[in-house]
Protein backbone atom coordinates (compact mmCIF):
# COMPACT_ATOMS: atom_id res chain seq x y z
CA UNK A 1 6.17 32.03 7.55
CA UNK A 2 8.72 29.98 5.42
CA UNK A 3 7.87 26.05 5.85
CA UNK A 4 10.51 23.82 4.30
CA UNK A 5 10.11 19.91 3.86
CA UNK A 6 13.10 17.25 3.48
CA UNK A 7 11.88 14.85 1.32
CA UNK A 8 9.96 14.98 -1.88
CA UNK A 9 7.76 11.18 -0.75
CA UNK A 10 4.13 10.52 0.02
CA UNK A 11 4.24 12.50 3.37
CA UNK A 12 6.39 15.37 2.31
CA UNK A 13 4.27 15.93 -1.09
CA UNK A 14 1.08 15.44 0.98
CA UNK A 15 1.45 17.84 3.96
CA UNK A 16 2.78 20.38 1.18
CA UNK A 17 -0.29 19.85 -0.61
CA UNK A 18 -2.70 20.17 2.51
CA UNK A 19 -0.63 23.29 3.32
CA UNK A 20 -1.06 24.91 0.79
CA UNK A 21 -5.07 24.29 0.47
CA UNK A 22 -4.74 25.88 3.59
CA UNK A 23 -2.73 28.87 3.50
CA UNK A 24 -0.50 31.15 1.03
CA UNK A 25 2.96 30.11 3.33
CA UNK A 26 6.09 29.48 1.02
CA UNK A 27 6.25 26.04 0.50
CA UNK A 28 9.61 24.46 -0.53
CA UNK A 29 10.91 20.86 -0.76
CA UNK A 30 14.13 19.96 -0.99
CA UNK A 31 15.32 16.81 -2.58
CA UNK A 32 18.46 15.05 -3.53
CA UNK A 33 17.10 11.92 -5.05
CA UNK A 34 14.50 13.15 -8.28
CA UNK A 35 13.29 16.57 -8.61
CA UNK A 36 9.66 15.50 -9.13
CA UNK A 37 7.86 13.10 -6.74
CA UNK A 38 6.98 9.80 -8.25
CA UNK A 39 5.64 6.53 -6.85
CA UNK A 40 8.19 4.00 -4.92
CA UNK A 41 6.00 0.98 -5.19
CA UNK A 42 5.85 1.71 -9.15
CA UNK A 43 9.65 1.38 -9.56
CA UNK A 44 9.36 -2.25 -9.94
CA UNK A 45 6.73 -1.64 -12.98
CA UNK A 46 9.76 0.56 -14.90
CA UNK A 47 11.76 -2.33 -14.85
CA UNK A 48 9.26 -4.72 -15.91
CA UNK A 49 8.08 -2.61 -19.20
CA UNK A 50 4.71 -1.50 -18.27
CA UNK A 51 5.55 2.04 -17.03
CA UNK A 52 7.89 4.51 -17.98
CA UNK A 53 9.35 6.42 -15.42
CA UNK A 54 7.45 9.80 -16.14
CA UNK A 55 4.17 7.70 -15.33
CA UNK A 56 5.22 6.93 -11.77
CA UNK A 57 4.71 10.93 -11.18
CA UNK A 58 1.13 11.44 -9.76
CA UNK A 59 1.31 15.02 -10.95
CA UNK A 60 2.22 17.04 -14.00
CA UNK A 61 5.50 19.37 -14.00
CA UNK A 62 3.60 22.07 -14.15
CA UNK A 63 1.32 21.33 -11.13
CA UNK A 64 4.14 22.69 -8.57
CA UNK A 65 4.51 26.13 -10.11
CA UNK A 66 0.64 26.34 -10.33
CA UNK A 67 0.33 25.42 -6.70
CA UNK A 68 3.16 27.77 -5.86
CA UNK A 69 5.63 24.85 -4.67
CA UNK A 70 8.93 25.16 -4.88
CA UNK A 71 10.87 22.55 -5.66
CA UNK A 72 14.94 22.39 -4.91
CA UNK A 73 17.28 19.61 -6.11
CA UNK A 74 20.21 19.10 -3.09
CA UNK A 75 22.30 17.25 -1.01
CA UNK A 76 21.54 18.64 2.62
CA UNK A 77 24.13 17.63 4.84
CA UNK A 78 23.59 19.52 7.82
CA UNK A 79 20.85 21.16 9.98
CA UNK A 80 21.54 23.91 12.28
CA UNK A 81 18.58 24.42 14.47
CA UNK A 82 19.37 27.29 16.66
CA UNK A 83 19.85 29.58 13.63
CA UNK A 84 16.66 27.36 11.39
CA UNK A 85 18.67 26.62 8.32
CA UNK A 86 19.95 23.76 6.08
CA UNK A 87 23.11 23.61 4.53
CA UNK A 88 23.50 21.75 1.19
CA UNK A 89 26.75 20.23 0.03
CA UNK A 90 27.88 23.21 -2.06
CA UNK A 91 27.48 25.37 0.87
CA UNK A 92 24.23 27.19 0.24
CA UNK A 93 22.28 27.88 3.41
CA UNK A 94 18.49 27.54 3.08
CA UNK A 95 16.83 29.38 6.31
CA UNK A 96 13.32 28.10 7.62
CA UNK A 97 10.56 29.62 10.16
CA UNK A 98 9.14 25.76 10.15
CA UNK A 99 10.62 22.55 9.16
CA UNK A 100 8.92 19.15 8.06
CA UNK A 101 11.83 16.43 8.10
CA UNK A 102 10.10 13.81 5.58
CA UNK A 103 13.50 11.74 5.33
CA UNK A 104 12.34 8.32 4.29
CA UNK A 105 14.35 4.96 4.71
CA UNK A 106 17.43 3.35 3.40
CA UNK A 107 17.97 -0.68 3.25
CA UNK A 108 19.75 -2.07 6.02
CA UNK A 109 23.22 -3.06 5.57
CA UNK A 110 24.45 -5.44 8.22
CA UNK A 111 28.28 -4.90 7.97
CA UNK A 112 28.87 -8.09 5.75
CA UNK A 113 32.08 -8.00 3.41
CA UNK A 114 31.79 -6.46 0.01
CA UNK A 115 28.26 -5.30 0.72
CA UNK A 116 29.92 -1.58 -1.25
CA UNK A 117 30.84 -3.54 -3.81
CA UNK A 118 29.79 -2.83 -7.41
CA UNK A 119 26.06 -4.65 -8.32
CA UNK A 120 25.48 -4.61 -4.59
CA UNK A 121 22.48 -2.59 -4.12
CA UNK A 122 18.64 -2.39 -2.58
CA UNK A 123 15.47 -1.31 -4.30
CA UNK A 124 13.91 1.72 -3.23
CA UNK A 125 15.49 4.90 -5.25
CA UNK A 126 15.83 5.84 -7.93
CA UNK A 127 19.10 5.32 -8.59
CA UNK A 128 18.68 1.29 -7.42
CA UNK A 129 16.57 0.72 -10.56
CA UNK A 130 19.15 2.27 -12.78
CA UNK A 131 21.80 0.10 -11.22
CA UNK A 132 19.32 -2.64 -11.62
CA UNK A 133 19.18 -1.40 -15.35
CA UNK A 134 22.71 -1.22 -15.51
CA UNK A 135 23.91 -4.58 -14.22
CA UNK A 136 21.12 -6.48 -15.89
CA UNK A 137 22.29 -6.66 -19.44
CA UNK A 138 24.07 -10.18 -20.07
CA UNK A 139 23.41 -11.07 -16.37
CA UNK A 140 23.25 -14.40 -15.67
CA UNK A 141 22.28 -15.08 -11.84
CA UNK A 142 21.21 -12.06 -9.73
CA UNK A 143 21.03 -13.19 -5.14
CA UNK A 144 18.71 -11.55 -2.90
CA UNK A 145 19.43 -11.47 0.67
CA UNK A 146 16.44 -10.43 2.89
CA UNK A 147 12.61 -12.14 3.38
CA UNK A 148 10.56 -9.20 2.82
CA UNK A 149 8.29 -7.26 0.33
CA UNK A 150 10.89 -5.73 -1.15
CA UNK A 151 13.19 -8.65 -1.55
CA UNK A 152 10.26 -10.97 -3.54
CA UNK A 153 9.46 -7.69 -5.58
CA UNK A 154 13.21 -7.66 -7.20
CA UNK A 155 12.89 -11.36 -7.89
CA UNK A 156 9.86 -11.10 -9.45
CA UNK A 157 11.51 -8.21 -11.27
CA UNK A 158 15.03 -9.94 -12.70
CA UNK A 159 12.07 -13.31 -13.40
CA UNK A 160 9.99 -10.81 -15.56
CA UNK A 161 13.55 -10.65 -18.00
CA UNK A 162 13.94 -14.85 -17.45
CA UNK A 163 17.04 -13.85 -15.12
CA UNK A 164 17.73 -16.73 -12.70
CA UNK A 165 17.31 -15.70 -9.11
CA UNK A 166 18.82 -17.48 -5.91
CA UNK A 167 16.50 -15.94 -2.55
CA UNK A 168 18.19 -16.09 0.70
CA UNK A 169 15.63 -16.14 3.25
CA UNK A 170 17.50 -16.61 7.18
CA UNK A 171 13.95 -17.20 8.40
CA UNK A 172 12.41 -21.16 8.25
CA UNK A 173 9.85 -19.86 6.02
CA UNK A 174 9.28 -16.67 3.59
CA UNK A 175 8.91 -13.70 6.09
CA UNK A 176 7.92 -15.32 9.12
CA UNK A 177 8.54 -12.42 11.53
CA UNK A 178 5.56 -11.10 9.87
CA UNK A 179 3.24 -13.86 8.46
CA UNK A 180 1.62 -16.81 11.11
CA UNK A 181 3.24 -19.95 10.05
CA UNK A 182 0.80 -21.42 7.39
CA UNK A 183 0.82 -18.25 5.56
CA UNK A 184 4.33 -18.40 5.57
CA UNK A 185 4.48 -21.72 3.87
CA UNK A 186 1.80 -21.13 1.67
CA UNK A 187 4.25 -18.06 0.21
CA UNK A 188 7.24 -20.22 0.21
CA UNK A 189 5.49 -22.80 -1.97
CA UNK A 190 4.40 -20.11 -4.60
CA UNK A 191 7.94 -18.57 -4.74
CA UNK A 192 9.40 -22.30 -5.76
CA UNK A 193 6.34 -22.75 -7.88
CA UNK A 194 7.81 -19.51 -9.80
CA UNK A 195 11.23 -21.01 -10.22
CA UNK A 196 12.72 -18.98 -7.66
CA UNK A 197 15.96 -20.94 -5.76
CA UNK A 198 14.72 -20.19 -2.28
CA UNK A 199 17.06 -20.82 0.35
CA UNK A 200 15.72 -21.00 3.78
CA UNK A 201 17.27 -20.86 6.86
CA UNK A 202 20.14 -19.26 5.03
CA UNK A 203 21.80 -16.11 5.74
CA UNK A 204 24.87 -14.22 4.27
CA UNK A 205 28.16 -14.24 5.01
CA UNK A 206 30.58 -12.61 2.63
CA UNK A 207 29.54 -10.80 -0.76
CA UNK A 208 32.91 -11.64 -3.23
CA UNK A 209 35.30 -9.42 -5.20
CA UNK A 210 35.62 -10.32 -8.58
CA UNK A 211 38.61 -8.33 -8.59
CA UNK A 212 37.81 -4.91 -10.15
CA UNK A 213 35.85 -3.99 -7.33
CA UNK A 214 32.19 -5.34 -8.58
CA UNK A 215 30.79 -8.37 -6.79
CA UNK A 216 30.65 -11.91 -8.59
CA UNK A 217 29.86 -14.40 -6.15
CA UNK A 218 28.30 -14.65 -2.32
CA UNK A 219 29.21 -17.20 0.77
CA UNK A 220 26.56 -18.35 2.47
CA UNK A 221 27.11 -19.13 6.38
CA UNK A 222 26.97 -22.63 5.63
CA UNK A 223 30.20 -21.62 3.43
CA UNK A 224 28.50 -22.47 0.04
CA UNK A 225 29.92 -20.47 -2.89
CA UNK A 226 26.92 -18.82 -5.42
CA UNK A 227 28.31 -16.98 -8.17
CA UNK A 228 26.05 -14.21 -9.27
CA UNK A 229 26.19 -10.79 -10.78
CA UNK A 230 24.32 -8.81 -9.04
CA UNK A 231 23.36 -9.24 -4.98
CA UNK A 232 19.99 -7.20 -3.79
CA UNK A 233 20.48 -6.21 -0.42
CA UNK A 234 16.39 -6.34 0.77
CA UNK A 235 17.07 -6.89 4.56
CA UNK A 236 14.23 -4.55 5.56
CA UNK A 237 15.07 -0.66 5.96
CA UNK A 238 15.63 2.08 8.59
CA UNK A 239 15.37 5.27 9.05
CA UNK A 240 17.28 7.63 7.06
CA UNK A 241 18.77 9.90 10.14
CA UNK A 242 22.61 8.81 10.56
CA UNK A 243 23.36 12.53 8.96
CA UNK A 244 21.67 14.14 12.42
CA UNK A 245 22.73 11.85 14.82
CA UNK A 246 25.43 14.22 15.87
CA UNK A 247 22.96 17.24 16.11
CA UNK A 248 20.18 18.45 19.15
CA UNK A 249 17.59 16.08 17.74
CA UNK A 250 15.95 13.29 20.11
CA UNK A 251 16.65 10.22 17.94
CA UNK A 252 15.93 6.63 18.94
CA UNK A 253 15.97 4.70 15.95
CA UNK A 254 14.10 7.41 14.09
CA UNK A 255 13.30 10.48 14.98
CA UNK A 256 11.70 11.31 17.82
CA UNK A 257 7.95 12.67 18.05
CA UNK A 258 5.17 13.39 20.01
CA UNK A 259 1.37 12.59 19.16
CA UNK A 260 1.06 15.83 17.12
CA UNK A 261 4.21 14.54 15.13
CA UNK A 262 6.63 17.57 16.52
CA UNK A 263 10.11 16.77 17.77
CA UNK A 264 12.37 17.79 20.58
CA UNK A 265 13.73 20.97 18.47
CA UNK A 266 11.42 24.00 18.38
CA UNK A 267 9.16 24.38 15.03
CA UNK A 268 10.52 20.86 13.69
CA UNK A 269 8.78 18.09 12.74
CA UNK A 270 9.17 14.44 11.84
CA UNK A 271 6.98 12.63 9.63
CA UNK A 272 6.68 9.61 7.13
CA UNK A 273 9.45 6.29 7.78
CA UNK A 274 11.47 8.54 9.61
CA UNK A 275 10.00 9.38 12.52
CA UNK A 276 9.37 7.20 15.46
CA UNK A 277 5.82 8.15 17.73
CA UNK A 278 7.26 8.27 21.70
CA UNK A 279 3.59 6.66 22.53
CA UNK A 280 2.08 4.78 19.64
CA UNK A 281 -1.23 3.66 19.55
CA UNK A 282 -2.51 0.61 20.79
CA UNK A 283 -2.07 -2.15 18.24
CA UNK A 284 0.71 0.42 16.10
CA UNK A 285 4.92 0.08 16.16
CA UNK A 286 6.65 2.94 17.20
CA UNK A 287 8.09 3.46 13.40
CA UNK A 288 5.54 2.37 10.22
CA UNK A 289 7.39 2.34 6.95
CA UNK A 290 4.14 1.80 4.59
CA UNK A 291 2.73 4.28 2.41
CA UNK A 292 -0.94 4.98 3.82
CA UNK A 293 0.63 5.84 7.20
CA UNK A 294 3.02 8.71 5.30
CA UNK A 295 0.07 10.33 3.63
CA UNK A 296 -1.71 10.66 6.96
CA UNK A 297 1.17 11.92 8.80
CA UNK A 298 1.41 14.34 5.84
CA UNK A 299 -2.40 15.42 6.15
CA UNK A 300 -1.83 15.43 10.37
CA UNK A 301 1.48 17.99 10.49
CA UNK A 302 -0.60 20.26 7.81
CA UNK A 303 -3.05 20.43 10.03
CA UNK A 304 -0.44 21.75 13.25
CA UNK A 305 1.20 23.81 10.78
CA UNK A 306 -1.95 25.98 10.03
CA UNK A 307 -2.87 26.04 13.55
CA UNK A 308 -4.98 23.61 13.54
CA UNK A 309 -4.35 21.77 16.70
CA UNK A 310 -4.43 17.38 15.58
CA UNK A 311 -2.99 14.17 17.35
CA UNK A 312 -1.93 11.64 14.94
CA UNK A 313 -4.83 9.07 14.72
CA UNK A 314 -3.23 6.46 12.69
CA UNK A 315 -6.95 4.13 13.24
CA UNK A 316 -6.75 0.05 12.82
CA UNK A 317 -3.47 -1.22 11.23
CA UNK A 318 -3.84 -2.62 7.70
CA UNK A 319 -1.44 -3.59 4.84
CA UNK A 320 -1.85 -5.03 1.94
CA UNK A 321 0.70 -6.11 -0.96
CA UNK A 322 1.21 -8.93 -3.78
CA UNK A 323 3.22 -12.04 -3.31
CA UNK A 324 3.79 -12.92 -7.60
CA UNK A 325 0.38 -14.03 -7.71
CA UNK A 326 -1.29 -14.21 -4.03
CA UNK A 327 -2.70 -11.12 -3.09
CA UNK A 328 -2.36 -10.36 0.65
CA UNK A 329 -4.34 -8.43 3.26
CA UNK A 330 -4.05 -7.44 6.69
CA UNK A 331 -6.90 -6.02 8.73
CA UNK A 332 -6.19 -5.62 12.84
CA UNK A 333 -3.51 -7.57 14.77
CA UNK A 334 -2.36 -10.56 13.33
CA UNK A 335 0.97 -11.99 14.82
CA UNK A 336 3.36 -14.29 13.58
CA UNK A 337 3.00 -16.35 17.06
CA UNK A 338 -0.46 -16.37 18.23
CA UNK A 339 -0.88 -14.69 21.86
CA UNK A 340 -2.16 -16.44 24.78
CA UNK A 341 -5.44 -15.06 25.39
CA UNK A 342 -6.39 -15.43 21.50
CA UNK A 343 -8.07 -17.79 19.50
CA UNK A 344 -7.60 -18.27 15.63
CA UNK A 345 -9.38 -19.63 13.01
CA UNK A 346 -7.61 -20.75 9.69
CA UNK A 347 -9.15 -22.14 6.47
CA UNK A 348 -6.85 -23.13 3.32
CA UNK A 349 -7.92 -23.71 -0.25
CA UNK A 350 -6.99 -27.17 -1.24
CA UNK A 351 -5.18 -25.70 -3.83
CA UNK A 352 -2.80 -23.72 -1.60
CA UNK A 353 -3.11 -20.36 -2.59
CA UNK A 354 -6.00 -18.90 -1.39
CA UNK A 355 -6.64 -18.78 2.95
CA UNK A 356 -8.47 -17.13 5.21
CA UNK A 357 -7.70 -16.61 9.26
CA UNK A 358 -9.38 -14.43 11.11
CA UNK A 359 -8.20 -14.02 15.34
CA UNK A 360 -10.42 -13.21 18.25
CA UNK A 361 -10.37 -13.21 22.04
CA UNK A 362 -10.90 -16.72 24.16
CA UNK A 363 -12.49 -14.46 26.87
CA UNK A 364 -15.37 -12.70 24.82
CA UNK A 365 -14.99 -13.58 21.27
CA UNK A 366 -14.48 -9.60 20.08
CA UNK A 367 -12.81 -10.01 16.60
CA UNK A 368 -9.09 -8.47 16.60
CA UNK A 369 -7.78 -8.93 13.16
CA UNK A 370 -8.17 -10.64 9.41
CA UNK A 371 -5.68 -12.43 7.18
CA UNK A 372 -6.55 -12.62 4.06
CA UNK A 373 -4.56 -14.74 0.85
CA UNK A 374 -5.24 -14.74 -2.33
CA UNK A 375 -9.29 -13.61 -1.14
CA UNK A 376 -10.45 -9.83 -0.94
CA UNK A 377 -12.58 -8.18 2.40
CA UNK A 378 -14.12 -5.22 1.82
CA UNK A 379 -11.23 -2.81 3.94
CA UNK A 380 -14.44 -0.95 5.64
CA UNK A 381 -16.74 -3.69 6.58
CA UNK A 382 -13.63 -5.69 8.55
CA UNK A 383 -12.76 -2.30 9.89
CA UNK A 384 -15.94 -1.82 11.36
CA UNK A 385 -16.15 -5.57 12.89
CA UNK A 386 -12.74 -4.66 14.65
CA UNK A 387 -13.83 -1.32 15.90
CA UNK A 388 -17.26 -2.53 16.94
CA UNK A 389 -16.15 -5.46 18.65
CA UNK A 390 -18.36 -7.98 16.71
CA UNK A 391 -18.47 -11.00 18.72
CA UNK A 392 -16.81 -13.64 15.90
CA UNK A 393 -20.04 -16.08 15.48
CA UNK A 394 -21.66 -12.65 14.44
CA UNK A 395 -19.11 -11.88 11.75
CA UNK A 396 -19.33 -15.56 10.76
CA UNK A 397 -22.95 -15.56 10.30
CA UNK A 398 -22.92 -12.20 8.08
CA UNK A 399 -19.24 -13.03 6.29
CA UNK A 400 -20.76 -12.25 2.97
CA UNK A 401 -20.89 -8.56 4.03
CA UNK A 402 -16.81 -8.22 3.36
CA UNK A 403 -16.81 -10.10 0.33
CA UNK A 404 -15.20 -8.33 -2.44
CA UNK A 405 -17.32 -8.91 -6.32
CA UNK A 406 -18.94 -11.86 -5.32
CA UNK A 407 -20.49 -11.60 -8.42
CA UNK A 408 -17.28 -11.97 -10.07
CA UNK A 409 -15.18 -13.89 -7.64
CA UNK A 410 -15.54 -17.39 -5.53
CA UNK A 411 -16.34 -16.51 -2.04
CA UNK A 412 -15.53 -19.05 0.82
CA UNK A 413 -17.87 -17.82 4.17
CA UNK A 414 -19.17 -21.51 4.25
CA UNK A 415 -15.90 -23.18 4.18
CA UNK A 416 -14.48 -20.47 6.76
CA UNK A 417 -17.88 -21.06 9.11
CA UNK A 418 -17.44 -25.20 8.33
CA UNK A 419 -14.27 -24.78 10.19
CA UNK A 420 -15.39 -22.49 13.29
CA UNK A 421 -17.67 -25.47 13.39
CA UNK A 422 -15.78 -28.28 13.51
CA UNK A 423 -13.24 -26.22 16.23
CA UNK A 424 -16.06 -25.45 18.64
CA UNK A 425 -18.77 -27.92 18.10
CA UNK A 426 -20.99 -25.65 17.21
CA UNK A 427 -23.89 -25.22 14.00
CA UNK A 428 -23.47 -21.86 12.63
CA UNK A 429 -25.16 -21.01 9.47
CA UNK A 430 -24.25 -18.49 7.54
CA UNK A 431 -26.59 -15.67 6.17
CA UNK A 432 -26.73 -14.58 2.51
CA UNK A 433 -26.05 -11.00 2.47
CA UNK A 434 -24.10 -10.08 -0.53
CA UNK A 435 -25.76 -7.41 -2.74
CA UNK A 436 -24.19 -3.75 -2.63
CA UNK A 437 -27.48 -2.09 -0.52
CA UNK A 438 -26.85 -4.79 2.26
CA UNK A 439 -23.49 -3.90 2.86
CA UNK A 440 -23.81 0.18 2.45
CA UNK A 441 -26.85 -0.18 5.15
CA UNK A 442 -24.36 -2.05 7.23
CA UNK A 443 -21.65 0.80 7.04
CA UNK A 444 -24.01 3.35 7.96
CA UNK A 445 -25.39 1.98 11.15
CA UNK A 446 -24.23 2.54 14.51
């Protein structure tokens, strides 16, 4: 049996390797962007000077041959799935018996003028840091468009070579689809602090020739000129499917799959950003783009490859990621607007960088989810709390459980339960429970 995967990322790489601990199948993945897999989230670390580009690959050239990979460098541009082959760009037909489609994303574009201009591009190939590379030499203003990760990762990238960088940010406050609204702020504040020119409540309208085809300048809706020489498209991303929107495959805005990650076409399946689950989970979006969910998709279709029979259990949501300085994580469900039926609790350091918010239900008090900047939870113990359905005076009264090297780092559960107390009226008192045996004895029981 033949398997071929599209897409050399964290879930193509991953189910290849759990295939192949699991069977002698040829294995091949097919790539147009690198021929080795490296790390996406290192990219920005190239850039910066503290990587090279050969240390963003997890694995040694040789490692592929050894593990009896093979790895093939094209442009697909077409899938027949009656007859179970690829064709490439040159023509070459590459036939399958099973297919992984591990396509990844691409930034959004949005239709605005000049957006193919030269210095117009996202971050998240390969090729975007060596336009980055390219453009930056003598560059004098660089303009982000978007309010995500990705967009406050290139600006901390062009600020790490003292390149001035306008932000354009449509939202009232630094990505707050995602973040409640004090959060929000609290990120906004840092990214001025930085010397960032954040403009909120700005979007794009026109990206401008300079006449030779590369962009030199950007309109704003509010028709304000900013010249620049380079614009960073970092409006979020999609899935990368337009190529087989013409073919059999059930696509929605990714492609289509069931709970044990196969799609509509017999012995195809979808994994990583580009597929989109027809019944998510409780608590999970249709379509994930974040790394942790790839690899587990990876390890899941391995599993249905080999016969092994597994749903896709993607567990509790949780992200985490680094705004310049704040760190940031996510445990559970933490909207941007809180729901009715919810209660929140949200302590601030007076210095503005560091918070803590943690939600739970008005009805019982079951803990749903944990926002955390600038502070680290232990991922397992607020996992647990979720998954148990700790009643929140509970969690309050054992908060030192989750906190990460209190020996090493300030930790906040009295300022946190100081402020469930002055909401409810109440007299909690928090127990001291910090040393490493307390908190393995609380993983392990029931």
């Amino acid at each position: 049996m033949r398997i071929v995967i599209l897409g050399n990322g964290i879930s193509g790489v991953t189910a290849a390797r759990h295939i192949r601990k699991q069977s002698d199948h040829p294995i091949t993945i097919i790539s147009s962007e690198t021929p080795y897999f490296f790390s996406r989230t290192a990219l920005m670390y190239v850039y910066m000077g503290h990587m090279r580009f050969q240390d963003t690959q997890p694995y040694e050239n040789n490692f592929w041959v050894k593990n009896r990979i093979d790895l093939v460098q094209a442009h697909i541009t077409d899938i027949h799935f009656g007859d179970r082959f690829l064709l490439s760009e040159n023509g070459e037909k590459i036939f399958y018996d099973k297919l992984i489609l591990a396509l990844g994303s691409k930034p959004n574009k949005f239709g605005w003028p000049g957006q193919d201009l030269q210095a117009v591009h996202g971050l998240y190939h390969k090729q975007d840091l060596e336009a980055m590379e390219k453009h930056s030499k003598g560059l004098k203003r660089a303009v982000i468009v978007g309010g995500g990760l990705i967009g406050l990762e290139m600006a901390e990238m062009f600020l790490s070579r003292h390149i001035p960088v306008t932000f354009l940010v449509r939202e009232p406050d630094y990505w707050r689809v995602v973040l409640p609204a004090e959060e929000s702020a609290m990120v906004s504040r840092h990214i001025r602090h930085h010397g960032i020119d954040l403009r909120l409540s700005t979007e794009l309208k026109e990206i401008i020739d300079d006449g030779n085809g590369k962009a030199c300048a950007v309109m704003t809706h509010k028709n304000e000129r900013i010249d620049c020489g380079f614009v960073g498209l970092t409006a979020g991303v999609s899935p990368n499917v337009a190529f087989l929107k013409k073919t059999e495959l059930a696509i929605g805005r990714g492609i289509q799959v069931n709970e044990f990650l196969k799609t509509n076409q017999p012995h195809v399946y979808a994994i990583g950003d580009c597929a989109e689950m027809l019944t998510p989970k409780a608590g999970r979006r249709p379509i994930e783009a974040v790394w942790y969910t790839g690899r587990m998709m990876g390890e899941t279709v391995a599993q249905n490859i080999c016969g092994k029979k597994t749903a896709y259990q993607p567990g509790i949501w949780f992200n985490s990621a680094k705004f310049l300085d704040i760190e940031y994580q996510v445990y559970g469900t933490i909207p941007s607007i809180l729901p009715q039926g919810i209660e929140t609790i949200y302590w601030e350091h007076p210095d503005g960088d560091k918070s803590i918010r943690i939600n739970y239900r008005k009805d019982n008090g079951t803990v749903t989810g944990f926002n955390l900047m600038g502070i680290r939870y232990r991922h397992q113990v607020c996992e647990k709390w979720i998954k148990s359905k700790a009643h929140i005076e509970e969690v309050l009264m054992h908060l030192a459980l989750a906190n990460f090297d209190p020996e090493f780092f300030k930790t906040y559960e009295q300022e946190i339960l100081a402020t469930y107390n002055q909401q409810t009226g109440k007299s909690l008192r928090a127990k001291s429970q910090r040393r490493l045996s307390s908190v393995l004895s609380f993983l392990k029981s029931n």
